[in-house]
C-alpha atoms as a PDB file:
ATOM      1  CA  UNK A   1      34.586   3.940  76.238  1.00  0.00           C
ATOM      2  CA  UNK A   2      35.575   0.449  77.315  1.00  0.00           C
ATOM      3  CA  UNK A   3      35.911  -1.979  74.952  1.00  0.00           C
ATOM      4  CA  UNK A   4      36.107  -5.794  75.268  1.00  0.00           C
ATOM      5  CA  UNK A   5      39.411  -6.984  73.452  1.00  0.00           C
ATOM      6  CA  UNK A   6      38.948 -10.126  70.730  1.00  0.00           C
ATOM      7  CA  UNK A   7      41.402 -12.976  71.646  1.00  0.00           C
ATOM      8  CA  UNK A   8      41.377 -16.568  72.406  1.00  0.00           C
ATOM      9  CA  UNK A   9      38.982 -17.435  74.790  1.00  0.00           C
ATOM     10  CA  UNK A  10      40.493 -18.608  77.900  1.00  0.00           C
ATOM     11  CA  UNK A  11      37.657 -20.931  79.572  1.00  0.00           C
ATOM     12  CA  UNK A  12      37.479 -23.842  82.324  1.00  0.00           C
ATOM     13  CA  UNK A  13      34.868 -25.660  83.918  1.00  0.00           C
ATOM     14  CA  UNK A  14      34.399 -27.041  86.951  1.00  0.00           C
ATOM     15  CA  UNK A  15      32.264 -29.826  88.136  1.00  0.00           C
ATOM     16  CA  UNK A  16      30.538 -29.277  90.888  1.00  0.00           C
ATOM     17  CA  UNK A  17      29.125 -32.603  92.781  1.00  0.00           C
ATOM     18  CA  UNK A  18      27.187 -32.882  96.134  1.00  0.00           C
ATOM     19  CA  UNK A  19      27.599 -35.338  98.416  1.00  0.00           C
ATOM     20  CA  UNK A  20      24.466 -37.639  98.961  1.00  0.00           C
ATOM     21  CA  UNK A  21      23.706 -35.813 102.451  1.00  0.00           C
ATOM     22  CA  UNK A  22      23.700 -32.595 100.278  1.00  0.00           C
ATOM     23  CA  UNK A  23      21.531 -33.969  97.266  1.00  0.00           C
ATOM     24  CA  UNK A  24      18.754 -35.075 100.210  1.00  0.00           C
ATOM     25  CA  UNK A  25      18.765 -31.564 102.650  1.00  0.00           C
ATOM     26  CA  UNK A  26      19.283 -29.044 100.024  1.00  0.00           C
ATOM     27  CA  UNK A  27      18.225 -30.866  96.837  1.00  0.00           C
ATOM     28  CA  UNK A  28      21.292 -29.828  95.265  1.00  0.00           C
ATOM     29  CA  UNK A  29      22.674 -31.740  91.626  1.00  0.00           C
ATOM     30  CA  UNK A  30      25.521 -32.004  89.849  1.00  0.00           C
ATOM     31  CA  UNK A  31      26.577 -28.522  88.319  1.00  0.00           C
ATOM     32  CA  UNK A  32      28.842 -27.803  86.113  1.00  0.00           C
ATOM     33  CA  UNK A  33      30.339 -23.643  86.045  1.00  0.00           C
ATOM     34  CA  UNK A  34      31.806 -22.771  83.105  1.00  0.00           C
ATOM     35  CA  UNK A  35      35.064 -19.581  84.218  1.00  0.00           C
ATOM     36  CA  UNK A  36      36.446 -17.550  81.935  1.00  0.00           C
ATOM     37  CA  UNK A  37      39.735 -15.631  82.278  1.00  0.00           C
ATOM     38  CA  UNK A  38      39.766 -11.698  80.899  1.00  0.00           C
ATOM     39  CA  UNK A  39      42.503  -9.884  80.407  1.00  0.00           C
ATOM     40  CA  UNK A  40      42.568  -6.556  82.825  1.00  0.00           C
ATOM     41  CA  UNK A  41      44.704  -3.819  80.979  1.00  0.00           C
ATOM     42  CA  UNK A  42      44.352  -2.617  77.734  1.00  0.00           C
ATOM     43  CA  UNK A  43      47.542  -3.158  75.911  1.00  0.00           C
ATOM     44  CA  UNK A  44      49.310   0.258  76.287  1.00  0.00           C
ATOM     45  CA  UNK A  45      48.703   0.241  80.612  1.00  0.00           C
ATOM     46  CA  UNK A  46      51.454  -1.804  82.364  1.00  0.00           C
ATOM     47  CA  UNK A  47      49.828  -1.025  85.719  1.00  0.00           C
ATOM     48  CA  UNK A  48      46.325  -0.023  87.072  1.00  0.00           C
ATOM     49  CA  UNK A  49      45.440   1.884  89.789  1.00  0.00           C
ATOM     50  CA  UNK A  50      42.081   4.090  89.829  1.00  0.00           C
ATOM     51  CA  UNK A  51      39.501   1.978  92.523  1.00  0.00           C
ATOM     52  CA  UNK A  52      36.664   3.889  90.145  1.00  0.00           C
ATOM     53  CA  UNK A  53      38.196   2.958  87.081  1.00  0.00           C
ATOM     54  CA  UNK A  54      38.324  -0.397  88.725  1.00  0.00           C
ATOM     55  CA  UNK A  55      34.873  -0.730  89.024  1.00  0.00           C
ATOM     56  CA  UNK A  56      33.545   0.396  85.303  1.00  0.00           C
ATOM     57  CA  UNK A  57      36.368  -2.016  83.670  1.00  0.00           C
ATOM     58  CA  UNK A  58      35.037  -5.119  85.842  1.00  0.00           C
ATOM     59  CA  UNK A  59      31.501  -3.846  84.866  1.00  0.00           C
ATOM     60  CA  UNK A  60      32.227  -3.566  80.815  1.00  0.00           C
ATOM     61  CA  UNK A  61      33.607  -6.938  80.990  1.00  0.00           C
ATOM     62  CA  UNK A  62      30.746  -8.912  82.540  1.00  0.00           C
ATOM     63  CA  UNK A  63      32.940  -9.892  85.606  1.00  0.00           C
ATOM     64  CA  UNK A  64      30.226 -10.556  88.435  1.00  0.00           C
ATOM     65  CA  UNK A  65      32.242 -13.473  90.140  1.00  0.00           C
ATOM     66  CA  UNK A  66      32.078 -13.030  93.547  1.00  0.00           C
ATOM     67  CA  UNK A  67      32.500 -14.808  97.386  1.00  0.00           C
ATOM     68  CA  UNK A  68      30.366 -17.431  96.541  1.00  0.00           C
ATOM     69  CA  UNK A  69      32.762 -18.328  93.269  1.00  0.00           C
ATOM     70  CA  UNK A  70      36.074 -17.603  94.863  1.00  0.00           C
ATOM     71  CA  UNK A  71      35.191 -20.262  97.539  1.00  0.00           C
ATOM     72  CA  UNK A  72      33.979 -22.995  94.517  1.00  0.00           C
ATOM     73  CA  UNK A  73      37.286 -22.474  92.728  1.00  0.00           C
ATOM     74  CA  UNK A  74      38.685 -22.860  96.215  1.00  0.00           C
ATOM     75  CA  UNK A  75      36.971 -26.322  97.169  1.00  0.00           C
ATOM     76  CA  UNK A  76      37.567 -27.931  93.563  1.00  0.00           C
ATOM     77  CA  UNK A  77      40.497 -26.312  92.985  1.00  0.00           C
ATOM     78  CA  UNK A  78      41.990 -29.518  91.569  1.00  0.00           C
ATOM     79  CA  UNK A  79      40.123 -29.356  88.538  1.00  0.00           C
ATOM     80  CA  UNK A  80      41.494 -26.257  88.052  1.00  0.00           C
ATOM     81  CA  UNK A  81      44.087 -26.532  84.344  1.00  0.00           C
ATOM     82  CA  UNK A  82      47.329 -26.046  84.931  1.00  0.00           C
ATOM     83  CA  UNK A  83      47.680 -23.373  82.223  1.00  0.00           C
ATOM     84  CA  UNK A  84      45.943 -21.022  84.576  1.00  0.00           C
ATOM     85  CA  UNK A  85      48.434 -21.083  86.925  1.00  0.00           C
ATOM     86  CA  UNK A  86      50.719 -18.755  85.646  1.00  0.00           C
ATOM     87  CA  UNK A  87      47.203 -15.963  86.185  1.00  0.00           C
ATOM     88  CA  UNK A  88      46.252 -14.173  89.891  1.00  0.00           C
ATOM     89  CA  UNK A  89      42.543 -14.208  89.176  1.00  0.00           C
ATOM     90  CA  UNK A  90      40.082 -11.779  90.193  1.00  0.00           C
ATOM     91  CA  UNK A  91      36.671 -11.936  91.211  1.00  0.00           C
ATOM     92  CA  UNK A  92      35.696  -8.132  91.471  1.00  0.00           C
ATOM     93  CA  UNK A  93      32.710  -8.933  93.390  1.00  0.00           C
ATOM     94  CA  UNK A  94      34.669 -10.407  96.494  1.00  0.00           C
ATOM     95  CA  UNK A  95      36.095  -7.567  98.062  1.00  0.00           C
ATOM     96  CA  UNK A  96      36.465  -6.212 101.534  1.00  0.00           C
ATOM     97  CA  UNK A  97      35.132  -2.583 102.620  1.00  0.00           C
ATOM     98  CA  UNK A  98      35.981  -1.097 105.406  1.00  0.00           C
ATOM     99  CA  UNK A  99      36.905   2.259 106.949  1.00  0.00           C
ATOM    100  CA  UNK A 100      40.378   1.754 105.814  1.00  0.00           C
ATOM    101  CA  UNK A 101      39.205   1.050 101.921  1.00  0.00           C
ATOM    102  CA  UNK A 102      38.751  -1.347  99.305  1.00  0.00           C
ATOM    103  CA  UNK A 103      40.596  -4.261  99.715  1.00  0.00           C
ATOM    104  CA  UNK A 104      40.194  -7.496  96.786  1.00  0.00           C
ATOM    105  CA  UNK A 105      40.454 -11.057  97.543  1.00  0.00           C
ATOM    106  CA  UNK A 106      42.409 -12.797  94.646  1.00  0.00           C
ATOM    107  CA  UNK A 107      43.008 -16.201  94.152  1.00  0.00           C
ATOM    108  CA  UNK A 108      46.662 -16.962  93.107  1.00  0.00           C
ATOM    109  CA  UNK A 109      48.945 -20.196  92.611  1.00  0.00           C
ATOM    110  CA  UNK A 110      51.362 -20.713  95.369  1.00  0.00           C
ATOM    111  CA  UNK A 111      55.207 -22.603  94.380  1.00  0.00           C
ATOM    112  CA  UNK A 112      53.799 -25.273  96.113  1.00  0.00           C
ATOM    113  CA  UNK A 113      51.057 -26.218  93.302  1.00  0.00           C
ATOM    114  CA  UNK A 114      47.862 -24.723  95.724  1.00  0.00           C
ATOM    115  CA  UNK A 115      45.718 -22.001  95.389  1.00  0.00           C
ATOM    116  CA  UNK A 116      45.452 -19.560  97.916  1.00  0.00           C
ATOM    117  CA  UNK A 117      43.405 -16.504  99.120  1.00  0.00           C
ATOM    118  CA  UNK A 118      44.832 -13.270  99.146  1.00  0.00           C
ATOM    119  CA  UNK A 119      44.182  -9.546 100.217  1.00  0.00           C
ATOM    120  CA  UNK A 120      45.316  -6.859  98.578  1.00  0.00           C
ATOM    121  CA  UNK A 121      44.638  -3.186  98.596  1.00  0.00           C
ATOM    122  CA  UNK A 122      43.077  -1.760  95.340  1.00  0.00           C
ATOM    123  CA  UNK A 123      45.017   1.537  95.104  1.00  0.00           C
ATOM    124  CA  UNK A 124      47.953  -0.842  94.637  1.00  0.00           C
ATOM    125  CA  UNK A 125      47.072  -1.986  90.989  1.00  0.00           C
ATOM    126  CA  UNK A 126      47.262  -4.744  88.672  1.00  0.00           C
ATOM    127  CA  UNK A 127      50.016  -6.286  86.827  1.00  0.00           C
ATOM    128  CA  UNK A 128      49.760  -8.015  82.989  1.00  0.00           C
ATOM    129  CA  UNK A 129      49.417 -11.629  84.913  1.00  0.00           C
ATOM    130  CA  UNK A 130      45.879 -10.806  86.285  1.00  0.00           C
ATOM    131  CA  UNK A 131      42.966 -11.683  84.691  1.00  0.00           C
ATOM    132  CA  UNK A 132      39.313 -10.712  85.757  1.00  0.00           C
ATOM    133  CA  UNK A 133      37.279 -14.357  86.565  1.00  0.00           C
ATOM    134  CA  UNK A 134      33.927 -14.280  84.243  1.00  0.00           C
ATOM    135  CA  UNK A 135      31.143 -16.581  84.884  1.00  0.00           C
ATOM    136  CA  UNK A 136      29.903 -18.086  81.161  1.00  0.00           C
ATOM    137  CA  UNK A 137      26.657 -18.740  80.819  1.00  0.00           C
ATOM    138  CA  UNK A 138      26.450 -21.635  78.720  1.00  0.00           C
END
């Protein structure tokens, strides 16, 4: 059985704010979205590869981010801290399927100080500087 681990909680939010044109076709208001990063790996894996086992951790620790929060983070990504930075992020619910298999989008820091979209294949793994995105409902 999965467990969820105790540590510091690792949370940003980001302010969400439609444009006047928005507020009047949609009726949309200012949002805030509170993220929270979760650690992957328990603390004796250094890598993780199982697509099933993929799917029951992401499950057991409430990660439901998906498209529609991988593109937020995108758009406001400069209210994103800098201490997340150093963390690919994953939003479980954002990945490809196709007849060649699974593939997840990540979001990950470039050099350059953006965030980018990225595709990798699920069989590959993850490393100990991926965390699972979380939305907190607050």
């Amino acid at each position: 059985m999965l467990t969820e681990k105790k540590s510091v909680s690792q949370r940003f939010t980001i302010r969400l704010r439609p444009t006047l044109f928005q507020r009047w076709i949609r009726r949309l208001k200012d949002e805030e979205l509170t993220f929270e990063l979760v650690e992957f790996l328990e603390s004796d894996e250094s890598m993780f590869l199982s697509e099933e086992e993929f799917a029951k951790r992401a499950i057991a620790r409430g990660a439901q981010t998906d498209e529609h929060h991988l593109n937020l983070l995108l758009v406001h990504q400069e209210q994103i801290p800098t201490w997340v930075r150093s963390f690919g992020l994953i939003l479980p619910r954002a990945t490809l399927w196709d007849q060649m298999g699974p593939r997840l989008k990540t979001l990950c820091c470039g050099s350059n100080g953006r965030w980018g979209q990225y595709i990798s294949w699920v069989e590959t793994g993850f490393s100990r500087h991926e965390r699972l995105v979380r939305l907190c409902s607050e």
